[in-house]
Protein backbone atom coordinates (compact mmCIF):
# COMPACT_ATOMS: atom_id res chain seq x y z
CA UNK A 1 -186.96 -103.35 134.94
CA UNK A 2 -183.26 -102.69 135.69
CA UNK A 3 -182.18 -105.94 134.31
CA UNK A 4 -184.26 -105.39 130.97
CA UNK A 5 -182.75 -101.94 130.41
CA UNK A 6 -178.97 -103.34 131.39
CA UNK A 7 -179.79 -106.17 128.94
CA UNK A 8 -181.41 -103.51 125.69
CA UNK A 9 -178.10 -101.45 126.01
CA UNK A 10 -175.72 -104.88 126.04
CA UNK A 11 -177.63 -105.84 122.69
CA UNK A 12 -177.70 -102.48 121.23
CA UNK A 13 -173.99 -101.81 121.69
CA UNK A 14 -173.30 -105.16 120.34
CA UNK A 15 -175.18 -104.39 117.21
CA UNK A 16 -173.34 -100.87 116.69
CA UNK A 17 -170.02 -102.62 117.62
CA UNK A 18 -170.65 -105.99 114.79
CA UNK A 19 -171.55 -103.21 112.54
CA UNK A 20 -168.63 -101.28 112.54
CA UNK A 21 -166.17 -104.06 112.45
CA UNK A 22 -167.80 -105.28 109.94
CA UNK A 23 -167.98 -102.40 107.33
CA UNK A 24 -164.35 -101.84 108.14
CA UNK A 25 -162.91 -105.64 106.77
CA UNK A 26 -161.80 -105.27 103.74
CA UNK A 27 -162.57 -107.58 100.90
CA UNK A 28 -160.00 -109.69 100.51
CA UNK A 29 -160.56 -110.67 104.54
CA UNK A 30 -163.91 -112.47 104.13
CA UNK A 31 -163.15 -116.02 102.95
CA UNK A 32 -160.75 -115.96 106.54
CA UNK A 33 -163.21 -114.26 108.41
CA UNK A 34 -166.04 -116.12 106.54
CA UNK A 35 -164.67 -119.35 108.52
CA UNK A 36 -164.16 -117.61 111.65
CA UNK A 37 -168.05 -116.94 112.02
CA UNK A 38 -168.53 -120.20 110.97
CA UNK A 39 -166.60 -121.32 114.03
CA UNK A 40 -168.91 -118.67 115.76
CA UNK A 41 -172.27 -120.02 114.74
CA UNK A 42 -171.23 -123.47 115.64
CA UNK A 43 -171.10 -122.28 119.21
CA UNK A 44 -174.38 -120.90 118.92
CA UNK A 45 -175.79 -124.25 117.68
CA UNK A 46 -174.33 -126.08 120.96
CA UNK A 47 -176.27 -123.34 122.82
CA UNK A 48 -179.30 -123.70 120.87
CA UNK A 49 -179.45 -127.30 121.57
CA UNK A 50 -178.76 -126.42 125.46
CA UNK A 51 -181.36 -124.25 125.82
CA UNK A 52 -183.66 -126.52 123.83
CA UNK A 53 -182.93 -129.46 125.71
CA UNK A 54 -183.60 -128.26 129.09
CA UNK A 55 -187.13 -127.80 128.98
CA UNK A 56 -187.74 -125.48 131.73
CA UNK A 57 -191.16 -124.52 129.89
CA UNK A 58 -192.95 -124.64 126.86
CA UNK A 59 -191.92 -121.12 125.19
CA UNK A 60 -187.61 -122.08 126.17
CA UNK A 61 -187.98 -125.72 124.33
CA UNK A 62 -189.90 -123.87 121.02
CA UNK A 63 -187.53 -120.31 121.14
CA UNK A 64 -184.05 -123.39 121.48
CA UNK A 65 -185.81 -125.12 118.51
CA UNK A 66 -185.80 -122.31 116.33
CA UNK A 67 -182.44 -121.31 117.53
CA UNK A 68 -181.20 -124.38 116.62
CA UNK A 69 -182.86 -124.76 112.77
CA UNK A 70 -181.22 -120.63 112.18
CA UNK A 71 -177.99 -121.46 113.53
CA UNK A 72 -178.10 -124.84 111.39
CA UNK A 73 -178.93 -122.73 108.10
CA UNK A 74 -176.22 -120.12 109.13
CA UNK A 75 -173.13 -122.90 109.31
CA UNK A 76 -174.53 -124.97 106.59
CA UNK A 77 -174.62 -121.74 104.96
CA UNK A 78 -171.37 -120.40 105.51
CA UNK A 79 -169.69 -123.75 104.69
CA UNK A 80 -171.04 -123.75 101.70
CA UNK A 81 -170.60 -120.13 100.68
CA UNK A 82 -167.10 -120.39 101.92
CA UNK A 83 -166.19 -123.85 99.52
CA UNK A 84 -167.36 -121.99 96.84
CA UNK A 85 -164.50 -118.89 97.14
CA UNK A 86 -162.14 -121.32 97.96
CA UNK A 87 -162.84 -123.26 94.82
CA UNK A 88 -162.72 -119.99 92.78
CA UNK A 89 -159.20 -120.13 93.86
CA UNK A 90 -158.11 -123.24 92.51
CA UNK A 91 -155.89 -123.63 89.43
CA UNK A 92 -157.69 -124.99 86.42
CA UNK A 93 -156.88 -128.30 85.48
């Protein structure tokens, strides 16, 4: 019970903190930043994958699985959302 409470404060700080640091960038700061969680969700993919390949049980492989198809969406995502304000920035030809 210790752990779980240690574990629901951890997650709930890290919510409030995202959140703040996230209302606070300022528009001009999200193609850069865009890129950065890109970088970010990439990591979480090579987790994903680790924690679906071990296989310890049934519910680890299926909850890695899923991990891995939302952190897919999230970079393919992001690439793509961040080619398209970098192409808004080219000169016309």
């Amino acid at each position: 019970m210790d752990g779980l409470v240690t574990t629901l404060t951890i997650f709930v700080l890290a919510i409030y903190v995202g959140v703040e640091v996230i209302v606070k960038v300022p528009p001009t700061l999200h193609t850069p930043l865009m890129s950065g969680s890109n970088a970010i969700s990439g990591i979480t993919l090579v987790g994903a994958v680790l924690s679906a390949g071990v296989q310890h049980n049934t519910l680890t492989t299926v909850l890695g699985f899923v991990a891995v198809v939302f952190a897919t969406i999230n970079v393919v995502g992001g690439f793509m959302v961040t080619h398209r304000m970098l192409h808004m920035f080219r000169r016309k030809k």
